[in-house]
C-alpha atoms as a PDB file:
ATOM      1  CA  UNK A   1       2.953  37.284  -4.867  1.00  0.00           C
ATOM      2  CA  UNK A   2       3.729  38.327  -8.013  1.00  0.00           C
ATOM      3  CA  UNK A   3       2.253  37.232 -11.414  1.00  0.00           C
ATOM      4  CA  UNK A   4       3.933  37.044 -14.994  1.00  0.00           C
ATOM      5  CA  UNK A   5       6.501  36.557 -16.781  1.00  0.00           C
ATOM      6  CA  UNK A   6       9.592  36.545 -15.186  1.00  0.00           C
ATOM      7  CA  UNK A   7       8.076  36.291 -11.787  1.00  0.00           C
ATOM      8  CA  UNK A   8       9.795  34.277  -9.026  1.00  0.00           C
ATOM      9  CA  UNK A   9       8.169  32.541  -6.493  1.00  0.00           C
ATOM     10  CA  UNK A  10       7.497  33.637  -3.275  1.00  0.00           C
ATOM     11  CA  UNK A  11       9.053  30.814  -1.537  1.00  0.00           C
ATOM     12  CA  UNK A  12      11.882  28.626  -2.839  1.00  0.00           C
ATOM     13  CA  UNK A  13      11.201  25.324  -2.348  1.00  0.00           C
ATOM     14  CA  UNK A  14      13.536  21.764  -3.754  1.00  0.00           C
ATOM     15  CA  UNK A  15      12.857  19.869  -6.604  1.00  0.00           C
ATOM     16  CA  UNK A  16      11.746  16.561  -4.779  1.00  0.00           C
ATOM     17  CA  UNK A  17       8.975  19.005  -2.487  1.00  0.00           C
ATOM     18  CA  UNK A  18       7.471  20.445  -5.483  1.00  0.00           C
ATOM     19  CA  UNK A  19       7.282  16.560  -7.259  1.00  0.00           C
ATOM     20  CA  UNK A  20       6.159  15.141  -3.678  1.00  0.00           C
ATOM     21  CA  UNK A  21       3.385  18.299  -3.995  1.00  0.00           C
ATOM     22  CA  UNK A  22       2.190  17.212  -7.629  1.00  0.00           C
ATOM     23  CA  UNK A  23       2.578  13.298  -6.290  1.00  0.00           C
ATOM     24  CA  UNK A  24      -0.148  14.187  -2.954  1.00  0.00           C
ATOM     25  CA  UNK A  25      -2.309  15.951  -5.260  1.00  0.00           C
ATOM     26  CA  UNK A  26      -2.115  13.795  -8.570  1.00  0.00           C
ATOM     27  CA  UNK A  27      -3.304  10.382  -5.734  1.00  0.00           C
ATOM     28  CA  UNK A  28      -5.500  12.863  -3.651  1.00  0.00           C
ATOM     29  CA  UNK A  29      -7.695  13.526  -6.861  1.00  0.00           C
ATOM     30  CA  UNK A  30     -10.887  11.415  -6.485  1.00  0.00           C
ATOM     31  CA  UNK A  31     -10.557  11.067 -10.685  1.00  0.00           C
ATOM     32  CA  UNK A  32      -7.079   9.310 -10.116  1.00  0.00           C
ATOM     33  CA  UNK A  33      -8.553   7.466  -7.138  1.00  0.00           C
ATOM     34  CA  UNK A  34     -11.974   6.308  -9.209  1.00  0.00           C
ATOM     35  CA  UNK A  35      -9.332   5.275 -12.468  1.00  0.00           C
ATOM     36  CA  UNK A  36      -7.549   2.607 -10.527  1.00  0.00           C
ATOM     37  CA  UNK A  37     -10.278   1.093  -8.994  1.00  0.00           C
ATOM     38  CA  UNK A  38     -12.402   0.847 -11.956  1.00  0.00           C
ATOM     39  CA  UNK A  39      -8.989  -0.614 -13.696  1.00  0.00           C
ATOM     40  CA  UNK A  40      -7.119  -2.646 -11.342  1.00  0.00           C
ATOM     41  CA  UNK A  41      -9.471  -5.345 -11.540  1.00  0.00           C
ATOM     42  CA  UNK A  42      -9.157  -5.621 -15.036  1.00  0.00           C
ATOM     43  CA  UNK A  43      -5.114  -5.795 -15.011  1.00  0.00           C
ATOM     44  CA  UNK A  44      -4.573  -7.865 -11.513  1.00  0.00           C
ATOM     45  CA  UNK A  45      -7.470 -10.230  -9.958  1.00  0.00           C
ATOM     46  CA  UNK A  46      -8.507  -8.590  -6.489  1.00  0.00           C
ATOM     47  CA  UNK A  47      -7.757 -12.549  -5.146  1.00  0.00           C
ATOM     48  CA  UNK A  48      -3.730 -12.379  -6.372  1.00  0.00           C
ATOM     49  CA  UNK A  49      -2.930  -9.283  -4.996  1.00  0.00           C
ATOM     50  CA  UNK A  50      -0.518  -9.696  -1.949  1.00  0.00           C
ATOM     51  CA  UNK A  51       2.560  -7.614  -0.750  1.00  0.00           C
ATOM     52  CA  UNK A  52       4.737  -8.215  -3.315  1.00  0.00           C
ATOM     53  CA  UNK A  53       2.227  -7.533  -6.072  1.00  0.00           C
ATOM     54  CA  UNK A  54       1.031  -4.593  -3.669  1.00  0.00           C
ATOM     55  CA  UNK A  55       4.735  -3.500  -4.079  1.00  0.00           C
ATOM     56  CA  UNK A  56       4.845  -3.961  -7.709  1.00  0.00           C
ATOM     57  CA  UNK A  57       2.059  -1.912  -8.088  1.00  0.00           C
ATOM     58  CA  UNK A  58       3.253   1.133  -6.089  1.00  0.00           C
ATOM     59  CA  UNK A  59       6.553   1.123  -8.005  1.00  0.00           C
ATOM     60  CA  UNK A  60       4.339   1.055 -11.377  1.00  0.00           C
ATOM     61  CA  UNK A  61       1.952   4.005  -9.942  1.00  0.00           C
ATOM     62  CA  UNK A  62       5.485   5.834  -8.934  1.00  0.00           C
ATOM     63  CA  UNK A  63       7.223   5.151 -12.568  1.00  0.00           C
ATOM     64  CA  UNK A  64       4.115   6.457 -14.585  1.00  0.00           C
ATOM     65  CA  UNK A  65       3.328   9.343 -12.365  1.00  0.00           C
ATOM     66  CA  UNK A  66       6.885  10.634 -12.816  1.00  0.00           C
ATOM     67  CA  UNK A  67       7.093  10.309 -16.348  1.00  0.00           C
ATOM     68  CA  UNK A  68       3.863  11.983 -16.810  1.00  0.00           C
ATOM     69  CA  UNK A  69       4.459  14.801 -14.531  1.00  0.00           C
ATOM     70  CA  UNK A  70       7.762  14.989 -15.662  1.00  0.00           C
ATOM     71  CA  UNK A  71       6.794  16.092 -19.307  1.00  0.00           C
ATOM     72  CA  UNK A  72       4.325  18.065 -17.669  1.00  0.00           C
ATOM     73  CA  UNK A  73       7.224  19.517 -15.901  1.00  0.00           C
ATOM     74  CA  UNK A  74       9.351  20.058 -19.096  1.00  0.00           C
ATOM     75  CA  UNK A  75       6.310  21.361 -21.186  1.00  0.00           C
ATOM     76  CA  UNK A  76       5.521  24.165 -18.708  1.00  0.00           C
ATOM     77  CA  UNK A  77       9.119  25.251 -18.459  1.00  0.00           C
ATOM     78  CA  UNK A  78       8.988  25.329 -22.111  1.00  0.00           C
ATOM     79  CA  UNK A  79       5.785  27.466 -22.373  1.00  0.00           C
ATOM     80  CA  UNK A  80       6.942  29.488 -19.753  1.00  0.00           C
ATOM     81  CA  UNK A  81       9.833  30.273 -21.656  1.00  0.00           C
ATOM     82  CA  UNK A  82       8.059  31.053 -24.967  1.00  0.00           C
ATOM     83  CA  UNK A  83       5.822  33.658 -22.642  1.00  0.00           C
ATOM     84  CA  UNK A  84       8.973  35.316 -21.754  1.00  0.00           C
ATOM     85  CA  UNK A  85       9.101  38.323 -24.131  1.00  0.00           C
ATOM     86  CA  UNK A  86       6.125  40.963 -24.743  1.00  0.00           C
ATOM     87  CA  UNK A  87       6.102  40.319 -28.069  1.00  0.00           C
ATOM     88  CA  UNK A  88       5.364  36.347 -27.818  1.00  0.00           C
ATOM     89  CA  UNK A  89       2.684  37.208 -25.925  1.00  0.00           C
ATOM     90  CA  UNK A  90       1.232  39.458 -28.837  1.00  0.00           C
ATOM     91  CA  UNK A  91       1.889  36.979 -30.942  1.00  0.00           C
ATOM     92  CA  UNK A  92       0.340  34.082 -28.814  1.00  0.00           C
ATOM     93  CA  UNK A  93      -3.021  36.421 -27.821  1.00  0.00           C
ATOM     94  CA  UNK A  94      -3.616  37.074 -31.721  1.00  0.00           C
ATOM     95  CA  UNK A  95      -3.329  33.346 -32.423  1.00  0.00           C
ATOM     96  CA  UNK A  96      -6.068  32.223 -29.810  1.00  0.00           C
ATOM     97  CA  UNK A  97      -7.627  35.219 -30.746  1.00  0.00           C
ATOM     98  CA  UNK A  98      -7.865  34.168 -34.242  1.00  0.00           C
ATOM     99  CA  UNK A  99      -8.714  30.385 -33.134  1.00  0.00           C
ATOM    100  CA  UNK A 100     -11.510  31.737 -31.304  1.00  0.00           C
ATOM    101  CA  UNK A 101     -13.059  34.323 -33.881  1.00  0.00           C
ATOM    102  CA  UNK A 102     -13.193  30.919 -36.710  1.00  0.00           C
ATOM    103  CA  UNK A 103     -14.855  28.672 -34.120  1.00  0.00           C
ATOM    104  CA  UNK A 104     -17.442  30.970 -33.550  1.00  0.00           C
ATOM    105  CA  UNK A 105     -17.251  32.121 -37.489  1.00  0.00           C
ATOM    106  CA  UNK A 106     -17.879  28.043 -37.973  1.00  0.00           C
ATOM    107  CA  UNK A 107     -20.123  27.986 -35.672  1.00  0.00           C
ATOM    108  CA  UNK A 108     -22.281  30.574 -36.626  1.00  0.00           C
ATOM    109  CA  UNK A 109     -22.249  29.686 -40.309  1.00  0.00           C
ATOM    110  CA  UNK A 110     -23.655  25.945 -39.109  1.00  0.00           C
ATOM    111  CA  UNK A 111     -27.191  27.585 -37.786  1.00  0.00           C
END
């Protein structure tokens, strides 16, 4: 597979796989898992929670999820797309570059 700007992927694959991908892996992550137990108590008592509100709650976890990973979606196309040219990437290495050299400059200067 190959790696860079411009590269295609190896395998095509639909919009709704690759969002059902992120979906598995954003609920698979023991984080995400850990986050709503530690705050569903907070929002819904574990005594009123029945089907309905058990539906409710999947429809609210499927809203949020697709807005975040949507502008995760939208942000990567759009950095992808700055990375397209040689010369962006010039740019954008001497930038971080620069970042980098002042934090340690900073600190340095603080011992």
């Amino acid at each position: 597979m190959s790696v860079g700007p411009g590269a295609k992927q190896s395998r095509q694959t639909s919009p709704v796989t690759r969002f059902l991908g992120g979906f598995a892996v954003t609920m698979g992550n023991p984080k995400m898992m850990l986050f709503y137990i530690a705050l569903l108590p907070s929002v819904v008592p574990a005594d009123r929670i029945d089907t309905g509100m058990a539906i409710a709650l999947v429809i609210t976890t499927l809203v949020v999820l697709s807005v975040v990973l949507g502008i995760y979606l939208f942000a990567a196309e759009a950095g992808r797309n700055a990375m397209a040219s040689r010369r962006s990437v010039q740019r954008f290495n001497r930038a971080t570059a620069t970042v980098l050299g002042g934090a340690a400059v900073w600190i340095f200067s603080r011992q």
